[in-house]
Each structure stands twice: as C-alpha cells, then as structure tokens.
Protein backbone atom coordinates (compact mmCIF):
# COMPACT_ATOMS: atom_id res chain seq x y z
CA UNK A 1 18.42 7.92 16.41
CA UNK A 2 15.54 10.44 15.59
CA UNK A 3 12.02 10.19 16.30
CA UNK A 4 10.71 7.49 13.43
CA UNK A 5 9.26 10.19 11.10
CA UNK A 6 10.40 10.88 7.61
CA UNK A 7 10.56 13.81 6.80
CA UNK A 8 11.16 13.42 2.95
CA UNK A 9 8.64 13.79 0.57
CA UNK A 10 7.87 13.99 -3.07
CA UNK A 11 8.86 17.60 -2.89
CA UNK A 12 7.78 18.46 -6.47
CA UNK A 13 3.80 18.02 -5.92
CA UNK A 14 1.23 19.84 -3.50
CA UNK A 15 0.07 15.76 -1.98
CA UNK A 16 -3.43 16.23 -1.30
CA UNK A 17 -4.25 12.43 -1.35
CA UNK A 18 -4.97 10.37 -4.45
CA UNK A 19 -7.77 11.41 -7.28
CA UNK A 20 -9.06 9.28 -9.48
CA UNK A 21 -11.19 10.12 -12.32
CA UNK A 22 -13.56 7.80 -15.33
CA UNK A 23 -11.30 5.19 -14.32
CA UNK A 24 -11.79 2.23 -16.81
CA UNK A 25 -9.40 -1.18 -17.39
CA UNK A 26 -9.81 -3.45 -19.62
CA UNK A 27 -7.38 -6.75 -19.47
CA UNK A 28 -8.57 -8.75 -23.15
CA UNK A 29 -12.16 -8.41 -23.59
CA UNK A 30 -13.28 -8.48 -20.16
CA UNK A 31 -13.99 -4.31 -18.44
CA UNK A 32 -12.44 -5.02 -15.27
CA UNK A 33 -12.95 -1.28 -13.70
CA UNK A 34 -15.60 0.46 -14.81
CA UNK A 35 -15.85 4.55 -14.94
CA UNK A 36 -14.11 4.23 -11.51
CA UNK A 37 -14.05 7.62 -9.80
CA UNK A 38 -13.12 8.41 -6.12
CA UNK A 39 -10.83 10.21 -3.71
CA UNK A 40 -8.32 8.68 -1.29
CA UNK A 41 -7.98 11.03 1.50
CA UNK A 42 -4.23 12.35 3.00
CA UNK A 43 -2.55 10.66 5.92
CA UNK A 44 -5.73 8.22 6.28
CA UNK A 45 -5.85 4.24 6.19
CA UNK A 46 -8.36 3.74 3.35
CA UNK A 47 -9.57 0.03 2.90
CA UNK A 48 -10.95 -1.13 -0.53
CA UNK A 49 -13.50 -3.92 0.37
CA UNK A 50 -15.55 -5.91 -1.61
CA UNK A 51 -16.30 -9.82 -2.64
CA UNK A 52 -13.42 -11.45 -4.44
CA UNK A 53 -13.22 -10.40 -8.16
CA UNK A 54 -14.48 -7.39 -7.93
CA UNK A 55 -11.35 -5.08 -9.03
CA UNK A 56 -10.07 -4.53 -5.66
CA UNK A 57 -5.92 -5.41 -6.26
CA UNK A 58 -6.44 -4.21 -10.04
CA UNK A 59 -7.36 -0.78 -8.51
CA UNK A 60 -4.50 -0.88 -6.05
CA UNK A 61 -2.03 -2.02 -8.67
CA UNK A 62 -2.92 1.05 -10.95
CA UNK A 63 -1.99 3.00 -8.17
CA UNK A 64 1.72 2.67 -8.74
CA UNK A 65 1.42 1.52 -12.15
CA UNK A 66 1.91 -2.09 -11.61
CA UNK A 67 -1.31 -3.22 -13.64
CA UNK A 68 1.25 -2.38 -16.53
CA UNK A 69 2.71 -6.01 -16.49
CA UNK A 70 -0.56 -7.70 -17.40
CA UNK A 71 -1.08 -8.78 -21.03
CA UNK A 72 -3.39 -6.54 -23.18
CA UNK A 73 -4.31 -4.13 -20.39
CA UNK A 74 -5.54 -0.93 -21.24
CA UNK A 75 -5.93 2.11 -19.28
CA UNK A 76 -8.12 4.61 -19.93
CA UNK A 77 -8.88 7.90 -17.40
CA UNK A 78 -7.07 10.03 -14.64
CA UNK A 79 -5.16 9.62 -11.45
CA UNK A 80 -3.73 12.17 -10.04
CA UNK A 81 -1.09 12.52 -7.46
CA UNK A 82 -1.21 15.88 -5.89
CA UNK A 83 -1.06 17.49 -9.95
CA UNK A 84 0.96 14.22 -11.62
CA UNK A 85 -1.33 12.09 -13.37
CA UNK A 86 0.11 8.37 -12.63
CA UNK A 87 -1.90 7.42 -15.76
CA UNK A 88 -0.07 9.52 -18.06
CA UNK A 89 3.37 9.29 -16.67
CA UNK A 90 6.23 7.90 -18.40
CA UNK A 91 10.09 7.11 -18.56
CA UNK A 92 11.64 8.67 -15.91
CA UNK A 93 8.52 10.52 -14.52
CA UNK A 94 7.11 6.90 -13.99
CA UNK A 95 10.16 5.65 -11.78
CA UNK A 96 10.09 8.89 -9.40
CA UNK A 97 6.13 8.56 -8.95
CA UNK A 98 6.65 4.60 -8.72
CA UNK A 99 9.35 5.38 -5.94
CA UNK A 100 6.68 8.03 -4.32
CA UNK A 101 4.19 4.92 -4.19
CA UNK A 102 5.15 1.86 -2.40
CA UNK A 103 3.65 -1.71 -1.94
CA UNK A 104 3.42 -4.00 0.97
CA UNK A 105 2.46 -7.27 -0.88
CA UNK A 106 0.01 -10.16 0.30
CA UNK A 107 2.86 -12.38 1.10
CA UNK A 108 6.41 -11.89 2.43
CA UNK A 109 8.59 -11.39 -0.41
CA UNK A 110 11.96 -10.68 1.15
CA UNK A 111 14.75 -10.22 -1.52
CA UNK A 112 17.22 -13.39 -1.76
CA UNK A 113 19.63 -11.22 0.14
CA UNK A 114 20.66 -10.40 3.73
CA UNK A 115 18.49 -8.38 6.19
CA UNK A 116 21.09 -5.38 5.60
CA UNK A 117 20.98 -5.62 2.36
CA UNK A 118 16.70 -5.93 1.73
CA UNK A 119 16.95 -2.34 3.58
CA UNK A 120 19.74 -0.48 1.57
CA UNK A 121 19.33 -2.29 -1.82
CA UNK A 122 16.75 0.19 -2.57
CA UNK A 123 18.38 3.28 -1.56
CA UNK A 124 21.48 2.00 -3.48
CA UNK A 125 19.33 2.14 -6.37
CA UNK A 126 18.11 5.72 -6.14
CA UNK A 127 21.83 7.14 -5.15
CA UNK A 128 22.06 7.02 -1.98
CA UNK A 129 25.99 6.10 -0.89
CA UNK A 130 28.43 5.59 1.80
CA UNK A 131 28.46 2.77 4.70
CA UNK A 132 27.70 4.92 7.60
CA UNK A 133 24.76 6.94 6.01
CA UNK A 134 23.26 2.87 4.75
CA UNK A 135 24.02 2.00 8.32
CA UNK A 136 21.91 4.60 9.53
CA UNK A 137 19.20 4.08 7.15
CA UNK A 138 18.52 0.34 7.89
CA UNK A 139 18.91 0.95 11.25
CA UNK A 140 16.25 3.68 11.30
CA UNK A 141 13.81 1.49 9.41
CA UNK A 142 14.08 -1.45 11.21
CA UNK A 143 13.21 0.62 14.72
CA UNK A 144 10.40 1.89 13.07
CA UNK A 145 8.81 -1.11 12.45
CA UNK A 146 9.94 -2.83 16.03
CA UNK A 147 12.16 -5.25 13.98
CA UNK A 148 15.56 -4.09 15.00
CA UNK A 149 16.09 -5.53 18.51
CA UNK A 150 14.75 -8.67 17.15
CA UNK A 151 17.98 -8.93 14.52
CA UNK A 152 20.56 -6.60 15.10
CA UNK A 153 22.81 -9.05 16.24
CA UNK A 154 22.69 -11.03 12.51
CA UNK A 155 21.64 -8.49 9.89
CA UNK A 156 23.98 -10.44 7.60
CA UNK A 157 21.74 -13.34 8.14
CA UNK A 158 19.68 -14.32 4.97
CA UNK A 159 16.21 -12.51 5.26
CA UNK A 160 14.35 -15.94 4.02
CA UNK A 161 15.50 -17.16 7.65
CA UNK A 162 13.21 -14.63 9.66
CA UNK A 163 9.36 -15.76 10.43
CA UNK A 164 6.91 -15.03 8.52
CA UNK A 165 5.81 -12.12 10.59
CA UNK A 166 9.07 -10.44 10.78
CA UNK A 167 9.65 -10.72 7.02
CA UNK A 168 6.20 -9.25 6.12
CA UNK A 169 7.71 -6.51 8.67
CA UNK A 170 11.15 -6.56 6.60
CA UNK A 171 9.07 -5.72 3.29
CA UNK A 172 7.24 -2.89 4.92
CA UNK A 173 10.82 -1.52 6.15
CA UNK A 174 12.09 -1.81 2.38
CA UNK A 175 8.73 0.01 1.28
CA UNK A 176 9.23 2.86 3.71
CA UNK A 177 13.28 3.19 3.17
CA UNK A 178 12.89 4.46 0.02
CA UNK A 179 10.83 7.59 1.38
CA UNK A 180 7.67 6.88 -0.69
CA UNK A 181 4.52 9.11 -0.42
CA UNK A 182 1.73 6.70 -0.51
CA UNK A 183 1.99 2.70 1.15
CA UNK A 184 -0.12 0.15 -0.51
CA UNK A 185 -1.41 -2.90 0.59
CA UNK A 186 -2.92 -5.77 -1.28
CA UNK A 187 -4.27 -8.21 1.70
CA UNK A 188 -0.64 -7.78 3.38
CA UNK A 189 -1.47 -9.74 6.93
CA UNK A 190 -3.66 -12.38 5.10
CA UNK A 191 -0.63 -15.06 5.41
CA UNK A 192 0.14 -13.97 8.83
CA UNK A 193 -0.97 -15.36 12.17
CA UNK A 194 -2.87 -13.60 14.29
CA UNK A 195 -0.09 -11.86 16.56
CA UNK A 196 1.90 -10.68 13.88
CA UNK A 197 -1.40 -9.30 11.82
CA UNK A 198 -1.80 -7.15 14.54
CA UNK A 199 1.50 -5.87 14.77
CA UNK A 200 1.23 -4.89 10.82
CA UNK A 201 -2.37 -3.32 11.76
CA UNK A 202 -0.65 -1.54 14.82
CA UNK A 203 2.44 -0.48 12.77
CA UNK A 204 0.27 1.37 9.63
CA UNK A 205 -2.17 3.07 12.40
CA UNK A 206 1.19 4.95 13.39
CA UNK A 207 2.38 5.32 9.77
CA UNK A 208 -0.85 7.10 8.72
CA UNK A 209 1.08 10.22 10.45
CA UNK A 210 3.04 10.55 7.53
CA UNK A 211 1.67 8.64 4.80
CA UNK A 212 -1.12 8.28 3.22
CA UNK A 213 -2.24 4.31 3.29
CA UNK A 214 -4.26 2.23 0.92
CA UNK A 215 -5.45 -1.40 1.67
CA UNK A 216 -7.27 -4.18 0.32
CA UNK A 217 -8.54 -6.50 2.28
CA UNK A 218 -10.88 -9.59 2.29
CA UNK A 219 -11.50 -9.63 6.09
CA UNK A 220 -14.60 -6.91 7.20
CA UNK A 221 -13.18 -7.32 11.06
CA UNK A 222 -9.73 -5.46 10.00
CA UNK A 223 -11.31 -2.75 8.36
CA UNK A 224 -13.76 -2.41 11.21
CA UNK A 225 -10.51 -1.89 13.41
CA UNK A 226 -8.38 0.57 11.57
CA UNK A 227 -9.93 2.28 8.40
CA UNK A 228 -10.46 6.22 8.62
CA UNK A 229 -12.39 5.91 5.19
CA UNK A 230 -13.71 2.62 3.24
CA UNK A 231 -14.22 2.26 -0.57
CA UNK A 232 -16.71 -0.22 -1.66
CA UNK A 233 -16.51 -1.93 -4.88
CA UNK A 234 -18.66 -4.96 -6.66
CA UNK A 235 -17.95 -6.13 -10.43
CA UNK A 236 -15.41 -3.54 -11.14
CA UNK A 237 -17.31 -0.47 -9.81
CA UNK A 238 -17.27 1.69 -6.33
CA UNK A 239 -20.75 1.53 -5.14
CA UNK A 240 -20.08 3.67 -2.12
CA UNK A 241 -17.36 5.06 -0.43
CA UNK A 242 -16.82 7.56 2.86
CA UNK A 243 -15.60 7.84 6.25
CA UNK A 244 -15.80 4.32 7.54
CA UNK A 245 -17.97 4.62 10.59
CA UNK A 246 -20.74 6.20 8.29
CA UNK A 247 -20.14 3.10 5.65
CA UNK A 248 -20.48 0.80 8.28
CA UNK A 249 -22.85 2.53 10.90
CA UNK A 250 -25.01 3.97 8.50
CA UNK A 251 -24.39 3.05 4.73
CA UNK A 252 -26.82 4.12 2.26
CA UNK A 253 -26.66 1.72 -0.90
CA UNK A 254 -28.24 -1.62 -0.48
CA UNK A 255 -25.11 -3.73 -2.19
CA UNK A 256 -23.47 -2.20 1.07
CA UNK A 257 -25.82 -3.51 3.35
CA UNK A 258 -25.93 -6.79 2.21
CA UNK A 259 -22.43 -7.22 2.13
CA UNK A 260 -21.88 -6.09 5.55
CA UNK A 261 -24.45 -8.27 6.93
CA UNK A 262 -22.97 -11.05 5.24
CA UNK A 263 -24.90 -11.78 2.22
CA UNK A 264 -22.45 -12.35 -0.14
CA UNK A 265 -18.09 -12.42 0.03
C-alpha cells in the first residue's frame, strides 16, 4: 500500500482554510452565535474552547451544515470554503461541500454494519465501485488509523463488537474514506479512556498534514498538547483567538485569563 496520504481534494476551490464572517444563529428566540467572525487556518489543529454553553458544537456544526436539523434555526452571515460559501450552498452544492467536510462525533457511532462495510458504505454512496478498488480503500483507511492489524482477520465482524477506542478509530476511518477537506471534532475522545484518547490525539497530529482539523473540546490539558491555533468563545461570541502558545502563554483579554486559570468551566 502507499504512504497514508490522500491525495484527493476538493479540486474545484483554492482551500485556504475556513472564513467566517458576521456569523449570527438564532435557534427560537434565544441568539446563540453572535456576529461570530474568525479564520481557521490550513492544515492546523484548531481547538474551540470555552465553558459549556457557550456555542462551541453550534459553531462546529455550521461548519458542515449540520446546525440545519435543529428546529427554527436561522442562519444569518458568511462562511467560506476556499470561495464556496457553506452558508449559501444548496442541493447538490450542499452534498459535495458536506462530503468536503467531515465529522468525528463525541461518541462512537459505528454504522449497524460490518467493519468492511462502515469503510466502503460511504464511498458506495458517492460512486465509487468494484470489490478490489473497496478492498483497497478500507484497507488503506484502516492502516492509517493503526486499526487494521487489530481486525483484518474479521472485517465481517459487526463494528458494535470493537472497543470503544477502536470504534471511535472506525468513525474517523469512515470520515477520512470519503476524501473530505476539513475533519471536525465535537469532544471526539471525551468517552474514551485515557490510552485510546491519546491515540485519537496522536492520529489527528499526523492528519493535520493533509487536512485541515477543527475541535471542540471541554478539557484545557488536550488543547495544551496539540492545538496550532485556539479560538475562544463565551455566550455565543469569540473573545480571542490566535496561535495557541500566544493564547495560552500570553493572552490578552481578561475572559481568557480567567478561564485559563480556572475561574470558571
């Protein structure tokens, strides 16, 4: 097999990274982003921090559009992908972008299907056909994310029989077989034990290479260890965001300070 690096990208855009512009949602009556505006830099782990509530997964699910399933949600502002505004895409636009922007969810959510089959399902989907070029595929993603020596003796197995580790693995194998531009991650090791969170930490430091990666997470200690850049947000708005040793090392807004040193989660 070749060197774990896909080489496959969203060919019709220039990806600089993720823009986002006046960002406001509103879910009912209550402004749950407000005038959001920041930049998510290229082939970089950002990590959106912040106490609980404050808009962190509601900015991440925007991302790929997934805030769209929430009742009376409205969307108003810009963000771009390379030139395609995610806001404004529809129809088939949205599917392609959604494909370009994958999501590692908090818990493992394997489908009720075989290993095999959690892999290929998705490249099924978007065309892709014939045995040996599936084999290939799934065999590809599982070595990238260490998983295939651990079950490539049963990848007919059902997937809800690997550990909890390995399927959180499995899910970020599906993410990546469907060559997406962008991997998101809404608290994706916070249901994991401690050996297997740092083999997901381990696993999107290496991915970084060739994707861009966005996480939210409620623990300061695994942004201290992996973030390039940090976005800090409190009651729907970013109150400071950079490179993360100047956040954390030096950071300039006092809702920053006191929520590194503890003050309030």
């Amino acid at each position: 097999m070749a060197e774990f690096n896909p080489a496959k990208k969203f060919e019709s855009i220039e990806h600089q990274g993720i823009q986002v512009r006046d960002l406001n949602i509103t879910i009912g009556d209550a402004h749950i982003l407000k005038n959001v505006t920041v930049d998510i830099p290229k082939n970089k782990i950002t990590c959106i921090i912040g106490p609980s509530g404050c808009g962190k997964s509601t900015l991440l699910r925007t991302f790929n559009r997934l805030i769209d399933s929430t009742e009376n949600v409205k969307i108003d502002g810009d963000i771009f992908l390379g030139d395609r505004n995610i806001v404004k895409a529809h129809g088939a636009e949205l599917i392609e972008l959604r494909r370009h922007v994958g999501l590692v969810p908090q818990r493992p959510c394997p489908l009720p299907m075989s290993i095999y089959d959690n892999i290929a399902y998705g490249c099924r989907i978007h065309g892709v056909k014939g045995k040996g070029k599936l084999n290939a595929i799934v065999e590809h993603y599982l070595r990238g994310i260490g998983l295939w020596d651990e079950v490539e003796d049963r990848l007919s197995s059902p997937a809800s029989r690997l550990s909890g580790g390995q399927q959180q693995r499995l899910c970020l194998a599906r993410s990546l077989a469907v060559e997406p531009t962008v991997l998101l991650a809404d608290e994706s090791t916070s249901a994991l034990d401690p050996i297997s969170s740092k083999k997901v930490e381990q696993l999107f430091v290496e991915l970084k290479r060739d994707y861009t990666v966005v996480m939210v997470t409620h623990t300061l200690q695994q942004a201290l260890r992996i973030a390039d850049h940090v976005v800090f947000m409190y009651l729907g708005e970013v109150i400071e965001t950079g490179p993360a040793k100047e956040v954390f090392n030096n950071p300039q807004n006092d809702l920053t300070k006191r929520y590194l040193d503890g003050a309030f989660s």
